[in-house]
Protein backbone atom coordinates (compact mmCIF):
# COMPACT_ATOMS: atom_id res chain seq x y z
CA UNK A 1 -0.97 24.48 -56.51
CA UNK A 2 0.25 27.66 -57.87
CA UNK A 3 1.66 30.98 -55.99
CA UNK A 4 -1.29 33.44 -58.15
CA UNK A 5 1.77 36.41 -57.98
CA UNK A 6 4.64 34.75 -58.74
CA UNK A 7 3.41 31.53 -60.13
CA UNK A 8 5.99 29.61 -57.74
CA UNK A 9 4.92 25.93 -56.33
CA UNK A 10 3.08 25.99 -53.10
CA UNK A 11 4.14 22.47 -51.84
CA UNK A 12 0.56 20.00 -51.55
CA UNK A 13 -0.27 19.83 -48.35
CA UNK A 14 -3.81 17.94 -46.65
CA UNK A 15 -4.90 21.61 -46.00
CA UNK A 16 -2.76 23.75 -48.21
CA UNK A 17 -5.49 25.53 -50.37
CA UNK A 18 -5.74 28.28 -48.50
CA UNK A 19 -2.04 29.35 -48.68
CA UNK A 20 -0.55 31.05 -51.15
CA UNK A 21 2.82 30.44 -50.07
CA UNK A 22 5.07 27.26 -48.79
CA UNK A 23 5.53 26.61 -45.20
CA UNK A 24 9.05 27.90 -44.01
CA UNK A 25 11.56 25.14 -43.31
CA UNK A 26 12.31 25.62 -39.83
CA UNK A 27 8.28 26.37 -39.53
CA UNK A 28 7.87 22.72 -40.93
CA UNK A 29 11.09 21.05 -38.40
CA UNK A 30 9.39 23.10 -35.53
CA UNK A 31 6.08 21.71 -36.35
CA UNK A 32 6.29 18.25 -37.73
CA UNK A 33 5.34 15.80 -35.49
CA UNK A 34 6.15 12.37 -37.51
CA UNK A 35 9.60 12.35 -35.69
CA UNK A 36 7.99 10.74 -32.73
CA UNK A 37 4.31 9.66 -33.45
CA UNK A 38 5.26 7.68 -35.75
CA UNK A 39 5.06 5.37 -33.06
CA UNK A 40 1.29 4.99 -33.06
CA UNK A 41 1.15 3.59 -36.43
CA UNK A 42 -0.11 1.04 -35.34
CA UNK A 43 -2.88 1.99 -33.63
CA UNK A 44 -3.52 4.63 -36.59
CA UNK A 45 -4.27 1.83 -38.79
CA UNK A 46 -6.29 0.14 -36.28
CA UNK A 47 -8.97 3.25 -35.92
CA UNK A 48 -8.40 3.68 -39.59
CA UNK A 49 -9.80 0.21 -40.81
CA UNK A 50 -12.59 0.68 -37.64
CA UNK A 51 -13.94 3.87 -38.93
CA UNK A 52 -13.55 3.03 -43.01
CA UNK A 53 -16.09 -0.32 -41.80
CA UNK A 54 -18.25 1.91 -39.99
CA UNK A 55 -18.53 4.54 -43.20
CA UNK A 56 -18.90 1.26 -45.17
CA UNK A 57 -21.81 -0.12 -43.06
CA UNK A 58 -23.30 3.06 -43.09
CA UNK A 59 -23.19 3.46 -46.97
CA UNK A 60 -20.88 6.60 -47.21
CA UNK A 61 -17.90 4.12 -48.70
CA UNK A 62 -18.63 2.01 -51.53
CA UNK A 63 -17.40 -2.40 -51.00
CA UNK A 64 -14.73 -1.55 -53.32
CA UNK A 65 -13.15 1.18 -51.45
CA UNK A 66 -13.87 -0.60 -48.07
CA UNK A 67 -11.88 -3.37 -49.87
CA UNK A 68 -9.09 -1.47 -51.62
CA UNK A 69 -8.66 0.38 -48.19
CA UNK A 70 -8.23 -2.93 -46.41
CA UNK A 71 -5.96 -4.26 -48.70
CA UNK A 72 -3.93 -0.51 -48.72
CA UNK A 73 -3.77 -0.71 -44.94
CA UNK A 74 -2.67 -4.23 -44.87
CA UNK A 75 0.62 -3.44 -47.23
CA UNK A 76 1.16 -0.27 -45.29
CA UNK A 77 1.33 -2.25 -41.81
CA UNK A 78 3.81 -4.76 -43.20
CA UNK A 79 5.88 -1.92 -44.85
CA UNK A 80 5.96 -0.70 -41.61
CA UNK A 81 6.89 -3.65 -39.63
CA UNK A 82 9.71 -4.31 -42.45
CA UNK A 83 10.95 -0.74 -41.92
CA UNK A 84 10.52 -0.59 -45.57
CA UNK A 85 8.19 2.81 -44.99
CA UNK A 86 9.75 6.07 -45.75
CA UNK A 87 8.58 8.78 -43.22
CA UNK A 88 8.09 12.00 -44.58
CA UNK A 89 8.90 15.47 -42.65
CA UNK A 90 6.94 17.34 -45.28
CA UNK A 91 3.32 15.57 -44.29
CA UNK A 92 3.86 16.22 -40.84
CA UNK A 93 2.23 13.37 -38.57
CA UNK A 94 2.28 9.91 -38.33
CA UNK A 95 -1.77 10.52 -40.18
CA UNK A 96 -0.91 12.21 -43.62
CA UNK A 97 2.32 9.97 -43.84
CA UNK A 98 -0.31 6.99 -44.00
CA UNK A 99 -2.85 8.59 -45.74
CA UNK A 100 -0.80 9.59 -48.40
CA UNK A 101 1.11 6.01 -48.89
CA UNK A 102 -2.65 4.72 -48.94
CA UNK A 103 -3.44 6.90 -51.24
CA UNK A 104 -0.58 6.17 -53.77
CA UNK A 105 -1.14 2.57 -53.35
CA UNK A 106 -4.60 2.25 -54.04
CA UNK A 107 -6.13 5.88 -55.68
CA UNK A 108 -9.39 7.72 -54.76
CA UNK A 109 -10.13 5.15 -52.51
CA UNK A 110 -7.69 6.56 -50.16
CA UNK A 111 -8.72 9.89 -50.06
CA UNK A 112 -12.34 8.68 -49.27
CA UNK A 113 -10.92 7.10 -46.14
CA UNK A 114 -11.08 10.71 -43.95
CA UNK A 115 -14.67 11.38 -44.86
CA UNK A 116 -15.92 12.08 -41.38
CA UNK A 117 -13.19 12.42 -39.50
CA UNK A 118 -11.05 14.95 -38.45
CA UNK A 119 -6.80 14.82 -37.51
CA UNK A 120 -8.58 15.72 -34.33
CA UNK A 121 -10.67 12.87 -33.41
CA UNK A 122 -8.00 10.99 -35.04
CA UNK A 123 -4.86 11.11 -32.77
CA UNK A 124 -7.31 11.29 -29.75
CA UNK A 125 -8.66 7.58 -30.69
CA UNK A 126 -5.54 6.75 -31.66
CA UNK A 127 -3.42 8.44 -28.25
CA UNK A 128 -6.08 6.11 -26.43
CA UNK A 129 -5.36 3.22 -28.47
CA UNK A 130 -1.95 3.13 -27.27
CA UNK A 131 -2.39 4.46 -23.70
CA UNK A 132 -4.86 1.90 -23.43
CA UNK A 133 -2.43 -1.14 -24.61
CA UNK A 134 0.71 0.53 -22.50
CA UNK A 135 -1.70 0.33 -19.33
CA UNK A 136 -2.41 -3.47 -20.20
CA UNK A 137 0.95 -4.34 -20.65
CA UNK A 138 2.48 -2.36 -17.32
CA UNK A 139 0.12 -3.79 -15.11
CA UNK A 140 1.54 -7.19 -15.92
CA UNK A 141 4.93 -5.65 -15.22
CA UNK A 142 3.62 -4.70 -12.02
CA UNK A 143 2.72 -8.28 -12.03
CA UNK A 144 6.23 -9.14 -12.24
CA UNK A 145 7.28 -7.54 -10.05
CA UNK A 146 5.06 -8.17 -7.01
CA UNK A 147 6.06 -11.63 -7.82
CA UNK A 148 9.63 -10.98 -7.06
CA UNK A 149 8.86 -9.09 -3.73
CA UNK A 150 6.07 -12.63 -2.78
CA UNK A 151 9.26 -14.60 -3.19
CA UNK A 152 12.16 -12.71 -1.67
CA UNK A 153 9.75 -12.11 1.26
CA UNK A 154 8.87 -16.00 1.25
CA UNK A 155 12.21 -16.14 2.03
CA UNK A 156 12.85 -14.11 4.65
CA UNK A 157 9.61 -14.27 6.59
CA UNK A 158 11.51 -14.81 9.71
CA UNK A 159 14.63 -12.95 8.90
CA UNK A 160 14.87 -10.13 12.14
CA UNK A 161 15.68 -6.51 11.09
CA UNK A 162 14.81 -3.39 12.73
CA UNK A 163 11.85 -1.03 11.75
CA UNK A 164 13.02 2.81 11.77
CA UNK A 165 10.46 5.71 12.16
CA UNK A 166 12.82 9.21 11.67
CA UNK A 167 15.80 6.48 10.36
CA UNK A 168 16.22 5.35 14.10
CA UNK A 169 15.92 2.03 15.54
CA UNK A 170 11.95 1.58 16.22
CA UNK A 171 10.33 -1.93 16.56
CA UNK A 172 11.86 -5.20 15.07
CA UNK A 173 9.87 -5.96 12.21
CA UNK A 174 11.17 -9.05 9.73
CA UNK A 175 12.76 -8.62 6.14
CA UNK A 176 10.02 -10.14 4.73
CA UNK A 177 7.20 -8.00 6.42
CA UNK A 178 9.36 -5.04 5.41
CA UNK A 179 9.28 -6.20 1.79
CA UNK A 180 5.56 -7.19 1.76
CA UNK A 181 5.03 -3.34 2.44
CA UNK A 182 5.63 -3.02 -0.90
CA UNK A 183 4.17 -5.27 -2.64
CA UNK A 184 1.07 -3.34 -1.14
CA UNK A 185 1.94 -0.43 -2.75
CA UNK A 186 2.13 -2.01 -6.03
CA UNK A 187 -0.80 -3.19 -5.66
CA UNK A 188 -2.83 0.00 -5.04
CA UNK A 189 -0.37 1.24 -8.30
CA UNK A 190 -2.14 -1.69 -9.59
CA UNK A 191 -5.87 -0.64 -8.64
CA UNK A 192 -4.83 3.11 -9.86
CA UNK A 193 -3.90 1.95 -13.49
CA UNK A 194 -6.84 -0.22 -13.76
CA UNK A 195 -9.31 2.57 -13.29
CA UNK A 196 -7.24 5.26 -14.86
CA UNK A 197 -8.07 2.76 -17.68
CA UNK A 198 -11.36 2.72 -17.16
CA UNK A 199 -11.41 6.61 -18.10
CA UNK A 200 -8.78 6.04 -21.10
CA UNK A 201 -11.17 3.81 -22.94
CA UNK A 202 -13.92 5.92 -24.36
CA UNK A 203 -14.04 6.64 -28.30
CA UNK A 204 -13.15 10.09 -29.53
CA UNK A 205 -13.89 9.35 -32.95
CA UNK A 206 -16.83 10.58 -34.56
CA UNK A 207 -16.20 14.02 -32.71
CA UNK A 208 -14.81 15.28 -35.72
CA UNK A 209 -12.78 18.72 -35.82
CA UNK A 210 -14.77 19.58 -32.80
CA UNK A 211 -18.59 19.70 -33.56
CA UNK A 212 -19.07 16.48 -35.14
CA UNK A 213 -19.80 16.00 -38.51
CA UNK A 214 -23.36 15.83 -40.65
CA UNK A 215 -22.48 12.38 -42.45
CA UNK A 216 -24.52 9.47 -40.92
CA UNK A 217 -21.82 7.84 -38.83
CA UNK A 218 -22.23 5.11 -35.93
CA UNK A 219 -19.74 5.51 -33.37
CA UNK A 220 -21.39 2.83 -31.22
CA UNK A 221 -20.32 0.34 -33.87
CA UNK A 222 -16.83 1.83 -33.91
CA UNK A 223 -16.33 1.61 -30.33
CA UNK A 224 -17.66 -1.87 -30.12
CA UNK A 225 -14.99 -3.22 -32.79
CA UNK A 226 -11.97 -1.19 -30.91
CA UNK A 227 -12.97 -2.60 -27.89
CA UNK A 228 -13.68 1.05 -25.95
CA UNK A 229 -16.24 1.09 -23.23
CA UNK A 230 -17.98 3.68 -24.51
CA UNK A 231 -17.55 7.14 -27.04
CA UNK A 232 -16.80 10.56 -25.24
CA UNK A 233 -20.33 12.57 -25.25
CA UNK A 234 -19.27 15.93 -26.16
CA UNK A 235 -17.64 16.62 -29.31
CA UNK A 236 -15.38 19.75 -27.99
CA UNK A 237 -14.46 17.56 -24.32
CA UNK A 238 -13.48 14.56 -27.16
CA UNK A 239 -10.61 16.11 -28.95
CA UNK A 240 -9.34 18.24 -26.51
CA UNK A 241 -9.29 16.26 -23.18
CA UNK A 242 -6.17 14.96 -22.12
CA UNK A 243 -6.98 14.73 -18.31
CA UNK A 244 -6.57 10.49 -19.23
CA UNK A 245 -3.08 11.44 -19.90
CA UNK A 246 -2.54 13.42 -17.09
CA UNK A 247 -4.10 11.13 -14.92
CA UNK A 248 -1.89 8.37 -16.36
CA UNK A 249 0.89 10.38 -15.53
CA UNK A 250 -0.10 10.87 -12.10
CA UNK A 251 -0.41 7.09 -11.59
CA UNK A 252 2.94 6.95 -12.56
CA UNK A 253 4.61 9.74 -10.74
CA UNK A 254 3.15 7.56 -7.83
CA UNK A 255 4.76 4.18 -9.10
CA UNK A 256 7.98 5.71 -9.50
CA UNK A 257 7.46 7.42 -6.14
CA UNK A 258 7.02 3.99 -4.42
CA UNK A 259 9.98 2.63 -6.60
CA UNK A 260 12.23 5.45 -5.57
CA UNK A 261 11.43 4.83 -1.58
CA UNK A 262 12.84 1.75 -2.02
CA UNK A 263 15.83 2.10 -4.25
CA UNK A 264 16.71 4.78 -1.16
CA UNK A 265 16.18 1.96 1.17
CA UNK A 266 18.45 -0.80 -1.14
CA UNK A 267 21.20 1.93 -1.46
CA UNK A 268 21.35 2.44 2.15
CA UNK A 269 21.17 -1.33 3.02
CA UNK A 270 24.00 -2.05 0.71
CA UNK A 271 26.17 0.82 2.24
CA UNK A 272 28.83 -1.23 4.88
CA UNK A 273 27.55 1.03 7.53
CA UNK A 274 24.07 -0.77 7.25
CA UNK A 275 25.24 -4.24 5.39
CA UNK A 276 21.93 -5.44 5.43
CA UNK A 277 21.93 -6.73 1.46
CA UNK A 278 23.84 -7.86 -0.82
CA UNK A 279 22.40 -6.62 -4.36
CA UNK A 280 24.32 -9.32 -7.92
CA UNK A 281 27.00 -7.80 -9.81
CA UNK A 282 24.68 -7.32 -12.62
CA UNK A 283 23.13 -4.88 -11.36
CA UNK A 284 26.17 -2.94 -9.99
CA UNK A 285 29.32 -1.09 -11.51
CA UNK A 286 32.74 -0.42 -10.46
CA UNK A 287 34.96 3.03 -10.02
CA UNK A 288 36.89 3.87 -12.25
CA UNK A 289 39.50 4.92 -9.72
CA UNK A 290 38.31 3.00 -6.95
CA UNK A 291 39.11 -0.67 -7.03
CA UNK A 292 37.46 -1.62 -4.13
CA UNK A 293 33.84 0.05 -5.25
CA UNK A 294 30.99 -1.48 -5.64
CA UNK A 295 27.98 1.09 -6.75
CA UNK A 296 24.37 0.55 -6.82
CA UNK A 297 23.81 2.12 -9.93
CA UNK A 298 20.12 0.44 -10.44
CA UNK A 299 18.54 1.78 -7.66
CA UNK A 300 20.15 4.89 -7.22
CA UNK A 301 18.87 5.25 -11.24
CA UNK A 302 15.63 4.57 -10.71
CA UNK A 303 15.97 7.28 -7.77
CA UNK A 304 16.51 9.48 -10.07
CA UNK A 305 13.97 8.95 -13.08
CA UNK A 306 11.18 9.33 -10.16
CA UNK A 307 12.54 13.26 -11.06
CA UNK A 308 12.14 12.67 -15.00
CA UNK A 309 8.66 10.76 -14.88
CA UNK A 310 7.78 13.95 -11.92
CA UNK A 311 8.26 16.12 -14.62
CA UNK A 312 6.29 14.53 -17.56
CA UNK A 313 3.25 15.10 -15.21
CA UNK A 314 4.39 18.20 -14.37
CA UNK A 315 5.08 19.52 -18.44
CA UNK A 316 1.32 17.89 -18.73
CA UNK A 317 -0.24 19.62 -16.24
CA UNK A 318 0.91 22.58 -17.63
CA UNK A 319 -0.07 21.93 -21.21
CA UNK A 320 -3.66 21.94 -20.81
CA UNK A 321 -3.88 24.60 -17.73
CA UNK A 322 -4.66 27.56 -20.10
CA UNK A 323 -6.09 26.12 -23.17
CA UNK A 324 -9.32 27.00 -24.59
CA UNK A 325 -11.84 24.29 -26.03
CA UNK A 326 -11.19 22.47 -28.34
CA UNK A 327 -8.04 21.25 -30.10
CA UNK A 328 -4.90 23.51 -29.71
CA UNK A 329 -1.72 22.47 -31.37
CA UNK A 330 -0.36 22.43 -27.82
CA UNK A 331 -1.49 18.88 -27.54
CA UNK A 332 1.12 18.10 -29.95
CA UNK A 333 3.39 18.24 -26.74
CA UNK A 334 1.25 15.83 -25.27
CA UNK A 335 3.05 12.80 -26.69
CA UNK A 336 6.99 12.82 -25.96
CA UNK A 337 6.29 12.87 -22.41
CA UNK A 338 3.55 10.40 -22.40
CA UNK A 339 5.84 7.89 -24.76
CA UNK A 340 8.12 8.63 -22.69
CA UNK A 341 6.52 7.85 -19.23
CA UNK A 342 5.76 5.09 -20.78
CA UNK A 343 9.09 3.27 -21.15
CA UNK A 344 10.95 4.70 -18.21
CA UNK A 345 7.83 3.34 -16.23
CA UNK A 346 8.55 -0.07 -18.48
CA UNK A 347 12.15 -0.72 -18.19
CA UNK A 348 12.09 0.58 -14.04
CA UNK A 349 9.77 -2.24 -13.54
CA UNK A 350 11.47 -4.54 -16.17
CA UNK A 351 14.64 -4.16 -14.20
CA UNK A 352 13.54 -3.73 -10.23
CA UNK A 353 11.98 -7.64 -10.41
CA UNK A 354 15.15 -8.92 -12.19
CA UNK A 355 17.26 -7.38 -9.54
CA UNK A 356 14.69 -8.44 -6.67
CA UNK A 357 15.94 -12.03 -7.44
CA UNK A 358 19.43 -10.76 -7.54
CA UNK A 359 19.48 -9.77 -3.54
CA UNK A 360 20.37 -11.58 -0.53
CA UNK A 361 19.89 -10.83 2.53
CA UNK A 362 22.54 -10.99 5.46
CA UNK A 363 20.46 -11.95 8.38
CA UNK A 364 23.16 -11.85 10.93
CA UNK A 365 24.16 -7.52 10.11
CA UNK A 366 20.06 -7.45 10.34
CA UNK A 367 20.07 -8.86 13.71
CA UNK A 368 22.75 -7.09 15.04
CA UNK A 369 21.28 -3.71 13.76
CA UNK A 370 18.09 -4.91 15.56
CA UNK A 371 19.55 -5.29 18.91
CA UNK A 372 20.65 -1.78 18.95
CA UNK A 373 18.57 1.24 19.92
CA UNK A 374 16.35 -0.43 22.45
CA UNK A 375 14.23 -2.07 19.92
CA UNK A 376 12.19 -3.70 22.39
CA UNK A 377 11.47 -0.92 24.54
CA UNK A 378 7.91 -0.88 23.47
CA UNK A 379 7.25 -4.34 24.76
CA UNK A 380 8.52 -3.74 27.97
CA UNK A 381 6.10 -0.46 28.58
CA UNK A 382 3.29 -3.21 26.78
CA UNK A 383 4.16 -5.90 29.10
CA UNK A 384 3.91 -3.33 31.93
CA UNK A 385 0.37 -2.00 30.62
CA UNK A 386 -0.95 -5.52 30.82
CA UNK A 387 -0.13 -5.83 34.64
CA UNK A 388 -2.30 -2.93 34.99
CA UNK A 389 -0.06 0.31 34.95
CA UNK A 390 -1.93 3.50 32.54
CA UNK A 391 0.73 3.58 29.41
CA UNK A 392 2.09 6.56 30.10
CA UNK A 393 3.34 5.60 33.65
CA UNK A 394 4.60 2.88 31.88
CA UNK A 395 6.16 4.73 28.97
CA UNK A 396 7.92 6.96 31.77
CA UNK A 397 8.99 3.85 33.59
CA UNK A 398 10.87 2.66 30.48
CA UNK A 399 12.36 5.30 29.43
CA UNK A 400 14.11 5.61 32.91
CA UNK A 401 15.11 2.33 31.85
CA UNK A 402 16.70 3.11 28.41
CA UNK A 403 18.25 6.13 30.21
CA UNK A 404 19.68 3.69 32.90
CA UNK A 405 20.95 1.01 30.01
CA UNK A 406 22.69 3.72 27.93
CA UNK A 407 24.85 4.58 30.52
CA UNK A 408 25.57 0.93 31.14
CA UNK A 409 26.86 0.53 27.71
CA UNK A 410 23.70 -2.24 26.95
CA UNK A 411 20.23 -3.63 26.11
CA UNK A 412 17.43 -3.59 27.85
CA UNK A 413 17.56 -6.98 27.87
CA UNK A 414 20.96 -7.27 29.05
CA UNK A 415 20.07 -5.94 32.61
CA UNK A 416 19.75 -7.95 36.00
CA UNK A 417 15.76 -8.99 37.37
CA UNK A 418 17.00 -6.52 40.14
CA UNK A 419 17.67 -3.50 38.25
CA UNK A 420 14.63 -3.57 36.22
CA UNK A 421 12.43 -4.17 39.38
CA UNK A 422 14.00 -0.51 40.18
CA UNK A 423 12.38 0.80 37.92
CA UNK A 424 8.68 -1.09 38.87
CA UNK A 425 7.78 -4.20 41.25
CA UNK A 426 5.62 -5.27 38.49
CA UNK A 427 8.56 -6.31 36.61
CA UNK A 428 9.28 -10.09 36.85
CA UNK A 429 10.92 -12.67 35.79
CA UNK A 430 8.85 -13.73 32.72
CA UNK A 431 9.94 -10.00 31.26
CA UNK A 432 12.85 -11.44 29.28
CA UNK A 433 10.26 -13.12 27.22
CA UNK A 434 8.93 -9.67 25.68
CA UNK A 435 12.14 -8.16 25.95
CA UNK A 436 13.84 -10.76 22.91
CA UNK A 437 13.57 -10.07 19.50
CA UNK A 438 11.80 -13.10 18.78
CA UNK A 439 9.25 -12.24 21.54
CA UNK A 440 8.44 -8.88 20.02
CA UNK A 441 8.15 -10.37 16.73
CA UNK A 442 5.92 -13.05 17.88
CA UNK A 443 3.66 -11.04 20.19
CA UNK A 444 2.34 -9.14 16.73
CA UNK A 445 0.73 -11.90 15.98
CA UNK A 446 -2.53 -10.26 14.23
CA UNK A 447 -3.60 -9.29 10.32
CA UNK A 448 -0.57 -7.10 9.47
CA UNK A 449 1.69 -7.66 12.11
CA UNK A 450 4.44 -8.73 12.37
CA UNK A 451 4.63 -12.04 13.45
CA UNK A 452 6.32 -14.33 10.88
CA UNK A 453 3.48 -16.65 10.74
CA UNK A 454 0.93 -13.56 9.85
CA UNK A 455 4.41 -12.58 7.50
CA UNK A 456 3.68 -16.24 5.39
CA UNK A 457 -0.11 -15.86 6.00
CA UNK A 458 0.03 -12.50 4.16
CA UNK A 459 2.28 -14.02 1.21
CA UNK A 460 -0.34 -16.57 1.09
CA UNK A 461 -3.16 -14.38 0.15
CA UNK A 462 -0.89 -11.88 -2.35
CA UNK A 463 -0.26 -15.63 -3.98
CA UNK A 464 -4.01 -16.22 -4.43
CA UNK A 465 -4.87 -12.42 -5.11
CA UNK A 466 -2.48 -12.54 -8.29
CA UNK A 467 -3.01 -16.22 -9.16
């Protein structure tokens, strides 16, 4: 095309007849897109080959076109997967870079291939595409990973530690229950994703621009060969929702979050003021001025991409809060974060059930820490309940106790029949059975306590629930 005052070249762009001048070069760098959506090739070609079989079906595209498109498609893909395809900052997107390779390689045909279609509907179908495959693919991470936690629990099912509420001693709980309380929260991560999915997998295409388009189309028949559920039902809500995205993000901000309680928990545990864990060398570095360090550089990282994967949903959120229907070149912004949710959320769970087979326990600091703070206190004011004192005459009557034990320098348990029965005459000898660890542990004995055997029998039905 020709500048009609100065006769100077007006670069060819998809849309560039109604311009009578190029696009400035820092307009293009600013605007250009390709740089990282190039990574949805894949699923570009996918809705590409989907719709061009619809328009064939229909008879908007001739066999031959249908064919020569196929055939384009197919030698674009494997250019691709060679890395034998030049991207092109000029066209923009990850779209008009394929389009226009199509087009050189196979003519007309190519330029038939967006009847119907909009850039629009296109990156919405194709945003979904991937979202869609990145959900698949993280839930068996999540897999993984609950896997890990079944058998590091499995392990320590009987393994006595104490339970903190404020980061004091509570209750003694077991390693193994402990861990199980994640594996919990995975799995509700796990329920999230798979109906966040549910919402992800509806076809845009067919919406067009925004108003849909007059050719005969069938986006039934395009859904059915992508594999969506279903097509979005209103042509402005197709190409401009990205509450899928946002809701993604969400369900990842909550991952991450559950992630991030532990790490705080593994980093504290591997401190020598708690020595609970021991966490393999490959997941730790050194000091470079301390000889003697040992850091816990996994978990304190994964600590702190909770922040980064916070803020995708965050930068999301605030994307769409004051946008007007229907497509804004906002949504361009859309992507980074998403992709980039994506991995963090990929390699954090990647890495957390590799390291979950990389730490030991050390049972002995566990029990120790346990036997501190009165652990047991709540089974004595129990045990006290059940010979017919109202609990809180009975939570009075052991904190007297605790009082009395502190300034003896010991545990509950540690104290003489006689002093106890100072405290209550309903106090006997079978006490010291409630007042052990063991006792405490075993007393829980119900769905969800803490008794080891309810500890194995809730491994045993995460086994079956994951198969």
């Amino acid at each position: 095309m020709q500048d009609k005052k100065n006769d100077a070249p007006v670069e060819s762009k998809a849309w560039s007849g109604r311009f009578s001048e190029p696009v400035a070069e820092l307009v293009k760098r600013y605007t250009a897109s390709v740089g990282f959506d190039h990574r949805l090739a894949a699923y570009d070609i996918q809705g590409s080959l989907a719709h061009a079989h619809m328009l064939q079906a229909a008879g908007i595209l001739g066999a031959e076109d249908w064919a020569a498109i196929q055939r384009g498609l197919a030698m674009i893909e494997q250019e691709i997967s060679d890395g034998r395809f030049k991207w092109s900052l000029d066209l923009e997107d990850v779209h008009l870079n394929i389009e226009k390779r199509l087009t050189d390689l196979i003519g007309d045909a190519g330029k038939r291939l967006h009847t119907g279609r909009s850039r629009n509907d296109q990156v919405a179908t194709d945003i979904r595409l991937y979202l869609r495959a990145s959900i698949d693919g993280l839930l068996e991470l999540i897999r993984h990973a609950q896997l890990a936690f079944l058998d590091l629990a499995e392990k320590n099912a009987d393994t006595i530690m104490p339970g903190f509420t404020h980061l004091q001693v509570a209750q003694p709980v077991t390693f193994g229950h402990h861990l199980m309380a994640y594996f919990e929260m995975l799995k509700r991560d796990a329920d999230r994703l798979q109906d966040c999915r549910k919402r992800v997998n509806r076809l845009p295409l067919g919406a067009a621009a925004l108003a849909g388009t007059s050719y005969p189309i069938d986006r039934e028949m395009v859904a059915k060969e992508l594999g969506f559920d279903g097509v979005c039902e209103n042509s402005l809500d197709a190409v401009s929702d990205r509450d899928f995205a946002i809701e993604f993000a969400s369900c990842a901000a909550l991952i991450m979050t559950h992630l991030s309680r532990l790490s705080e928990e593994l980093i504290l545990w591997m401190s020598p003021r708690f020595g609970f864990i021991s966490i393999a060398d490959r997941f730790c570095t050194g000091s470079s001025i301390m000889p003697q360090k040992k850091n816990p550089d996994v978990p304190e990282l994964i600590r702190g991409k909770t922040g980064r994967i916070n803020g995708h949903l965050v930068a999301l959120l605030t994307l769409m809060k004051s946008q007007p229907l229907a497509y804004n070149k906002d949504n361009q912004e859309d992507k980074e974060p998403l992709f980039d949710t994506v991995d963090t959320l990929a390699n954090t769970l990647t890495i957390l059930a590799d390291m979950m087979t990389g730490i030991t326990a050390k049972p002995e600091a566990m029990r120790a820490a346990a036997a501190q703070g009165f652990a047991t206190a709540t089974d004595l004011a129990d045990y006290m309940v059940k010979k017919g004192l109202p609990f809180r005459d009975a939570h009075e009557v052991v904190a007297l106790a605790v009082r009395h034990a502190e300034t003896k320098g010991c545990d509950l348990s540690d104290l003489p029949l006689a002093e106890l029965r100072g405290f209550s005459d309903l106090i006997e000898d079978d006490v010291f059975g409630v007042l052990t660890l063991e006792g405490s542990l075993n007393s829980r004995n119900h769905i969800g306590g803490t008794a080891p055997n309810q500890v194995r029998a809730a491994i045993g039905r995460a086994r079956k629930l994951l198969g």
